[in-house]
Protein backbone atom coordinates (compact mmCIF):
# COMPACT_ATOMS: atom_id res chain seq x y z
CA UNK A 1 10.16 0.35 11.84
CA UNK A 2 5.95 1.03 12.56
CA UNK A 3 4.79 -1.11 15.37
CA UNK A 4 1.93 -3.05 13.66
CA UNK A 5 0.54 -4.20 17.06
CA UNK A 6 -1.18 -1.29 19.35
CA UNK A 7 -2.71 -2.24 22.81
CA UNK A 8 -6.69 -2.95 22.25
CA UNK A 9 -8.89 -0.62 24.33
CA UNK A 10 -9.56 -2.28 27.54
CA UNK A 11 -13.12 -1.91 29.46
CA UNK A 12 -12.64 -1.08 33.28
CA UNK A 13 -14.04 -4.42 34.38
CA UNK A 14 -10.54 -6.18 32.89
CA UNK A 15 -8.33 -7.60 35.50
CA UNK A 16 -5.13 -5.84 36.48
CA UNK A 17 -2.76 -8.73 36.04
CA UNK A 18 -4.67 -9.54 32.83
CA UNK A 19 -4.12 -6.46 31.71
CA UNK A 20 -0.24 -7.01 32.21
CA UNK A 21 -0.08 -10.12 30.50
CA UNK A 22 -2.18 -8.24 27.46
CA UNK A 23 0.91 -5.13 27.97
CA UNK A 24 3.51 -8.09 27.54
CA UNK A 25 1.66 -9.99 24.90
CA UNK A 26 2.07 -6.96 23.03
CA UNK A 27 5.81 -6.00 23.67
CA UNK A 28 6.90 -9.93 22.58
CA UNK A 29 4.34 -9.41 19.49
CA UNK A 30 6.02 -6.07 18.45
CA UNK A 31 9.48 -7.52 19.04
CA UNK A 32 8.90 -10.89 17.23
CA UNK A 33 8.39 -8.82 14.18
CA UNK A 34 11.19 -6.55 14.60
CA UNK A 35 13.46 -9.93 14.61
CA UNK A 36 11.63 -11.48 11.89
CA UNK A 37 11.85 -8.53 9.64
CA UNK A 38 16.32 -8.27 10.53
CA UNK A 39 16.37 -11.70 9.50
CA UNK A 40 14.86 -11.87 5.51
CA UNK A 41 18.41 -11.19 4.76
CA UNK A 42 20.68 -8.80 2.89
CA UNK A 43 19.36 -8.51 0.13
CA UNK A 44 15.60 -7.52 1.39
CA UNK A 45 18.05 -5.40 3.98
CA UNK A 46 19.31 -3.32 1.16
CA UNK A 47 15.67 -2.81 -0.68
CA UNK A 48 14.99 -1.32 2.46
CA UNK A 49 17.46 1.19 2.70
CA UNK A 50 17.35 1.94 -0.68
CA UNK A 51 13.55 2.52 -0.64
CA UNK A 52 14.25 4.70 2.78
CA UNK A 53 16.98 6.72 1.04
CA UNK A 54 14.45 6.92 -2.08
CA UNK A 55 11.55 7.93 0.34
CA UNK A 56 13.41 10.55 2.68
CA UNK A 57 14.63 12.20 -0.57
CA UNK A 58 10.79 12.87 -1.23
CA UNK A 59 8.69 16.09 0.03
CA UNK A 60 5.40 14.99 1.94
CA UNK A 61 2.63 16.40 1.18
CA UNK A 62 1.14 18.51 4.09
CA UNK A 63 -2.07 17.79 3.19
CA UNK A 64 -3.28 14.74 4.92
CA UNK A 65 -4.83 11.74 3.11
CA UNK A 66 -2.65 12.54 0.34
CA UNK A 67 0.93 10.72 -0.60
CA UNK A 68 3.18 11.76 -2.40
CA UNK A 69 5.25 8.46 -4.18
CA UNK A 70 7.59 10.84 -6.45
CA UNK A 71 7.61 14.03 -7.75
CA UNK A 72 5.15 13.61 -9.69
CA UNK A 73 3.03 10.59 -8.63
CA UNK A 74 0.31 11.13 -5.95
CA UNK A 75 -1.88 8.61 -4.26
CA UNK A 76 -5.11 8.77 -2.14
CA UNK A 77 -8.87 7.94 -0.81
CA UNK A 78 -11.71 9.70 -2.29
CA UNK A 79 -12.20 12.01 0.50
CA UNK A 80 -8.69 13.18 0.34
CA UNK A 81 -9.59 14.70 -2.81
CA UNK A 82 -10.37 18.80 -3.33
CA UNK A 83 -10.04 20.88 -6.17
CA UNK A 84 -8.02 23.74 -4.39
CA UNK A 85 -5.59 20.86 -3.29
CA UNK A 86 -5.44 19.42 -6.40
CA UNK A 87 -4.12 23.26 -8.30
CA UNK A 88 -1.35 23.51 -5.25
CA UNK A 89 0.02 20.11 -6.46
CA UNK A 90 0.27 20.65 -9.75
CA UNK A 91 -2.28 18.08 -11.05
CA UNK A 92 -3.18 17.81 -14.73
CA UNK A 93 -4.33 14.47 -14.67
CA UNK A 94 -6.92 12.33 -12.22
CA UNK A 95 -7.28 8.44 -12.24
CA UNK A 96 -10.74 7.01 -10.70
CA UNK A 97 -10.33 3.83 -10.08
CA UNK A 98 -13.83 3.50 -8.12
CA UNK A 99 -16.61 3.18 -10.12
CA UNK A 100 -19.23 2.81 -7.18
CA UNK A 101 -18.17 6.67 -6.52
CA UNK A 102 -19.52 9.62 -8.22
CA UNK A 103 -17.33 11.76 -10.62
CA UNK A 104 -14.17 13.05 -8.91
CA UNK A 105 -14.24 16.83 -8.20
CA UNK A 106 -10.99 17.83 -10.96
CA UNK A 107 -8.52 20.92 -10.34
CA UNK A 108 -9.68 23.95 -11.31
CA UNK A 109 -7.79 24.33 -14.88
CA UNK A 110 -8.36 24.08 -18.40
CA UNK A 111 -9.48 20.55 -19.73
CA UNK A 112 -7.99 18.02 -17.30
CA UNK A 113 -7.10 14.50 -18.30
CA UNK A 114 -10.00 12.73 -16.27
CA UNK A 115 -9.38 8.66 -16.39
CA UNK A 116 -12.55 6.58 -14.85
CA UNK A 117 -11.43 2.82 -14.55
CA UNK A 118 -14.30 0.73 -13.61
CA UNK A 119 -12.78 -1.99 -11.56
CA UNK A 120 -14.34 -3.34 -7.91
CA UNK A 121 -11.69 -4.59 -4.94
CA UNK A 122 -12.25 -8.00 -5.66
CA UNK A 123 -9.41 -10.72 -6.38
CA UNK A 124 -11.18 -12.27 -9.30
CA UNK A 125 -11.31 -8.62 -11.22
CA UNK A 126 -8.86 -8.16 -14.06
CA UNK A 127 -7.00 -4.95 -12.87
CA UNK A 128 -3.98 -5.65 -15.31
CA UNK A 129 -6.06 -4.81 -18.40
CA UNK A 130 -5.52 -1.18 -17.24
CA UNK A 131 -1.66 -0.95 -16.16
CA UNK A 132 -0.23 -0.06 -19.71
CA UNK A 133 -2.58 2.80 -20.09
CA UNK A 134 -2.23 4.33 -17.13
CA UNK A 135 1.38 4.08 -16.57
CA UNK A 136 1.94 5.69 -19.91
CA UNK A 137 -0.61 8.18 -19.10
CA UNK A 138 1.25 8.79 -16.02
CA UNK A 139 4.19 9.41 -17.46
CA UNK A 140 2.72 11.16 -20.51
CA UNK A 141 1.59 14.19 -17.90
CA UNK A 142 4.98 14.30 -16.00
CA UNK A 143 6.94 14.28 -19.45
CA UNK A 144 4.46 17.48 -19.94
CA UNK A 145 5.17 18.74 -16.53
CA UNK A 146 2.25 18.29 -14.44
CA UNK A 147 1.41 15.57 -11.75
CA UNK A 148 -0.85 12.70 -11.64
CA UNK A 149 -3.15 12.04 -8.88
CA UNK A 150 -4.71 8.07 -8.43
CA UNK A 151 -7.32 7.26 -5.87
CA UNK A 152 -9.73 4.75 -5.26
CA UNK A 153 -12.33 4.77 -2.06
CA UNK A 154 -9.13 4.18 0.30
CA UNK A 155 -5.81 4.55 -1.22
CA UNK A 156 -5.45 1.29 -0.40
CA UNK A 157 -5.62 -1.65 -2.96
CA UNK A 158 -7.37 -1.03 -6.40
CA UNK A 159 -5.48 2.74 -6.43
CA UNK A 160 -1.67 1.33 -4.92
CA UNK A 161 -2.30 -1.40 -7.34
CA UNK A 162 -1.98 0.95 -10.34
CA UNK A 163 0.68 3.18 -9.01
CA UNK A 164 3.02 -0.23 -8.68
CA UNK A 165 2.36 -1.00 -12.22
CA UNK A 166 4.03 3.01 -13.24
CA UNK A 167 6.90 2.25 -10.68
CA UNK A 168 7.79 -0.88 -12.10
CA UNK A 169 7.38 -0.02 -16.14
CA UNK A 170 8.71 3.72 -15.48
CA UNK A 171 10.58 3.71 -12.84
CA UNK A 172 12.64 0.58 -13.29
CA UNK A 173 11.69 -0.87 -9.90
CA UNK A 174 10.82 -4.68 -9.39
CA UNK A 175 7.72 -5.22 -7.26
CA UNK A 176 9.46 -5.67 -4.31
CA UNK A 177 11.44 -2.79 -4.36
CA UNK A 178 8.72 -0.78 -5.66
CA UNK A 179 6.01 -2.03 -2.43
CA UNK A 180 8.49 -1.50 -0.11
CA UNK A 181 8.92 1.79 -1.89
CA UNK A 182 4.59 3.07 -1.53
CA UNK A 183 3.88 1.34 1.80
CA UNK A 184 7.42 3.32 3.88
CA UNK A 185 5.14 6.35 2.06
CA UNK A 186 1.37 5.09 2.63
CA UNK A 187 1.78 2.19 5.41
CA UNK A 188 -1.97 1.09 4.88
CA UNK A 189 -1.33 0.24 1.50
CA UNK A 190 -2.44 -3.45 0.50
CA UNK A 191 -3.59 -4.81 -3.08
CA UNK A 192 -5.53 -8.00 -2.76
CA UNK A 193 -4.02 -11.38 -3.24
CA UNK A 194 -5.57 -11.32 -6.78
CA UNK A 195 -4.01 -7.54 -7.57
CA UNK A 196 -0.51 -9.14 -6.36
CA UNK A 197 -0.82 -12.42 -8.93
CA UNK A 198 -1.02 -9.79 -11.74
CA UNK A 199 1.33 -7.32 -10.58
CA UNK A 200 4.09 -10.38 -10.24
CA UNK A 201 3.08 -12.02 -14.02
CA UNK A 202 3.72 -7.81 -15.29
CA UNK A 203 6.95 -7.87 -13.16
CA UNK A 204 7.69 -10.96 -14.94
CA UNK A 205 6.80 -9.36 -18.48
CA UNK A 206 8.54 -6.02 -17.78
CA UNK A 207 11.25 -7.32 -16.41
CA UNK A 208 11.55 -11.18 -16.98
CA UNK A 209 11.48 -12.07 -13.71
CA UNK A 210 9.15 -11.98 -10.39
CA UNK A 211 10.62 -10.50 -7.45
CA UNK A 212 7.73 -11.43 -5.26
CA UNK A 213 6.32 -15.11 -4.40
CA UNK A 214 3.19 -16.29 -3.60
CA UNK A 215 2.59 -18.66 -0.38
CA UNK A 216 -0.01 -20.32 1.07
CA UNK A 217 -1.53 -19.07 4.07
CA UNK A 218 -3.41 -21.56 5.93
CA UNK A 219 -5.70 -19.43 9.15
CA UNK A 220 -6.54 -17.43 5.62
CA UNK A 221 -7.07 -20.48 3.39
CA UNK A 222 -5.49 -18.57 0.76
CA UNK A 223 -1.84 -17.49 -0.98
CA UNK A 224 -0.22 -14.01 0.02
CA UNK A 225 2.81 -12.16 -1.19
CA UNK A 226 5.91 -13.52 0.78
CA UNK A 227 6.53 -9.63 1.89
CA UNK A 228 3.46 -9.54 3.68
CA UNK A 229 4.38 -12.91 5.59
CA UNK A 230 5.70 -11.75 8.38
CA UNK A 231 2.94 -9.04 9.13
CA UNK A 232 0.49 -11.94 9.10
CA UNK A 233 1.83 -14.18 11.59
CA UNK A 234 3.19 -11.82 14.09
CA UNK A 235 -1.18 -10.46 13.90
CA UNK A 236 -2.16 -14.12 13.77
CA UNK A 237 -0.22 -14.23 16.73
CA UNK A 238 -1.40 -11.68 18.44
CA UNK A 239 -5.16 -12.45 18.16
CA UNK A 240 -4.39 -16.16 19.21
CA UNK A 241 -2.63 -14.84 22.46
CA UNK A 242 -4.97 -11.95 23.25
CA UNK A 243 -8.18 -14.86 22.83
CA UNK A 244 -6.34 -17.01 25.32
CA UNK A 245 -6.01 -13.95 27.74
CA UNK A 246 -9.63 -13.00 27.87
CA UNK A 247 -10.75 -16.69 28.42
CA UNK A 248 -8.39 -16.79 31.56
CA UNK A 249 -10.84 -13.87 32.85
């Protein structure tokens, strides 16, 4: 399993023995989350393994920035993207989904499919108007053959976002499966809360029923996907502990 919690860069001036505790702060952190993620259960046990065995069966993509979700499925940031990359891969279609960007430099064939969604990386934006169309358009160019690349600014939330709406209509994942799926692939992936609240009432009209729950958060003052629970306190956590460190200075 990634660690989420890394050791913060410490100036010289910082204490020895504070600099232990910090060490050990870290180790419980890293460990809480190991034993909170073992105990969601079975069931979220055997998503994983079945997303692992999904993901190991998949070829990475050697160049970096970009990630590979299936055979024909790629996701990235903007400045992952390059024309000579894009003819190695295969792709015949691009989806911008980053309208604050300038055009995105296509593969160097004939009359690419070129898809410009303009949608900002806010929670209150209406991202589902757009998951029917590009899932089928997705699947449209691997039907054909070619791949489909998706990016936003990061690869992150507005670009995953999209790629969870093809897995679940045509790949027959729930949302679950298909998150735990992207983020073994891309670990920074993370729709906002608003993304998530669409991608669960889809879920629920794909497949009539949500795999995902919302819950309240209260350091955030605002709901999160269940899955993401435990990544949230074990950071909250963290931050609370490594605050109470530096005022012992």
């Amino acid at each position: 399993m990634q660690e989420l919690i890394a050791i913060p860069n410490l100036s010289d001036s910082l204490a020895t023995e504070t600099h232990r505790k910090l060490c050990s702060i870290v180790d419980d952190i890293n460990n809480i989350n190991r034993a909170v993620s073992s105990d969601t259960g079975v069931e979220q046990t055997e998503l994983e393994c079945k997303s692992q065995k999904t993901t190991d069966q998949l070829s990475h993509t050697p160049y970096p920035g970009i990630s590979r979700l299936s055979p024909s499925l790629y996701l990235c940031g903007a400045l992952a993207v390059n024309p000579l990359i894009l003819d190695k891969l295969n792709v015949r279609c691009v989806v911008n989904v980053a309208p604050e960007l300038p055009d995105t430099p296509l593969p160097n064939i004939d009359s690419p499919l070129y898809l410009r969604i303009n949608a900002q990386d806010r929670a209150g934006v209406n991202l589902s108007t757009h998951f029917d169309e590009v899932a089928d358009l997705i699947e449209q160019v691997r039907l054909s053959g070619g791949s489909s690349l998706v990016h936003c600014v990061a690869g992150v939330s507005r670009s995953a976002t999209l790629c969870l709406a093809y897995l679940m209509k045509h790949s027959g994942m729930s949302l679950r499966e298909a998150y735990m799926h992207v983020q073994a692939i891309r670990p920074q992936v993370r729709p906002n809360s608003g993304f998530f609240q669409q991608l669960r009432e889809y879920e629920t009209e794909l497949h009539g029923s949500c795999s995902v729950e919302m819950i309240y958060f209260a350091s955030l003052d605002k709901e999160i996907p269940d899955l993401l629970e435990p990544q949230y306190r074990a950071m909250e956590d963290f931050y609370q502990r490594y605050r109470s460190a530096l005022k012992k200075r």
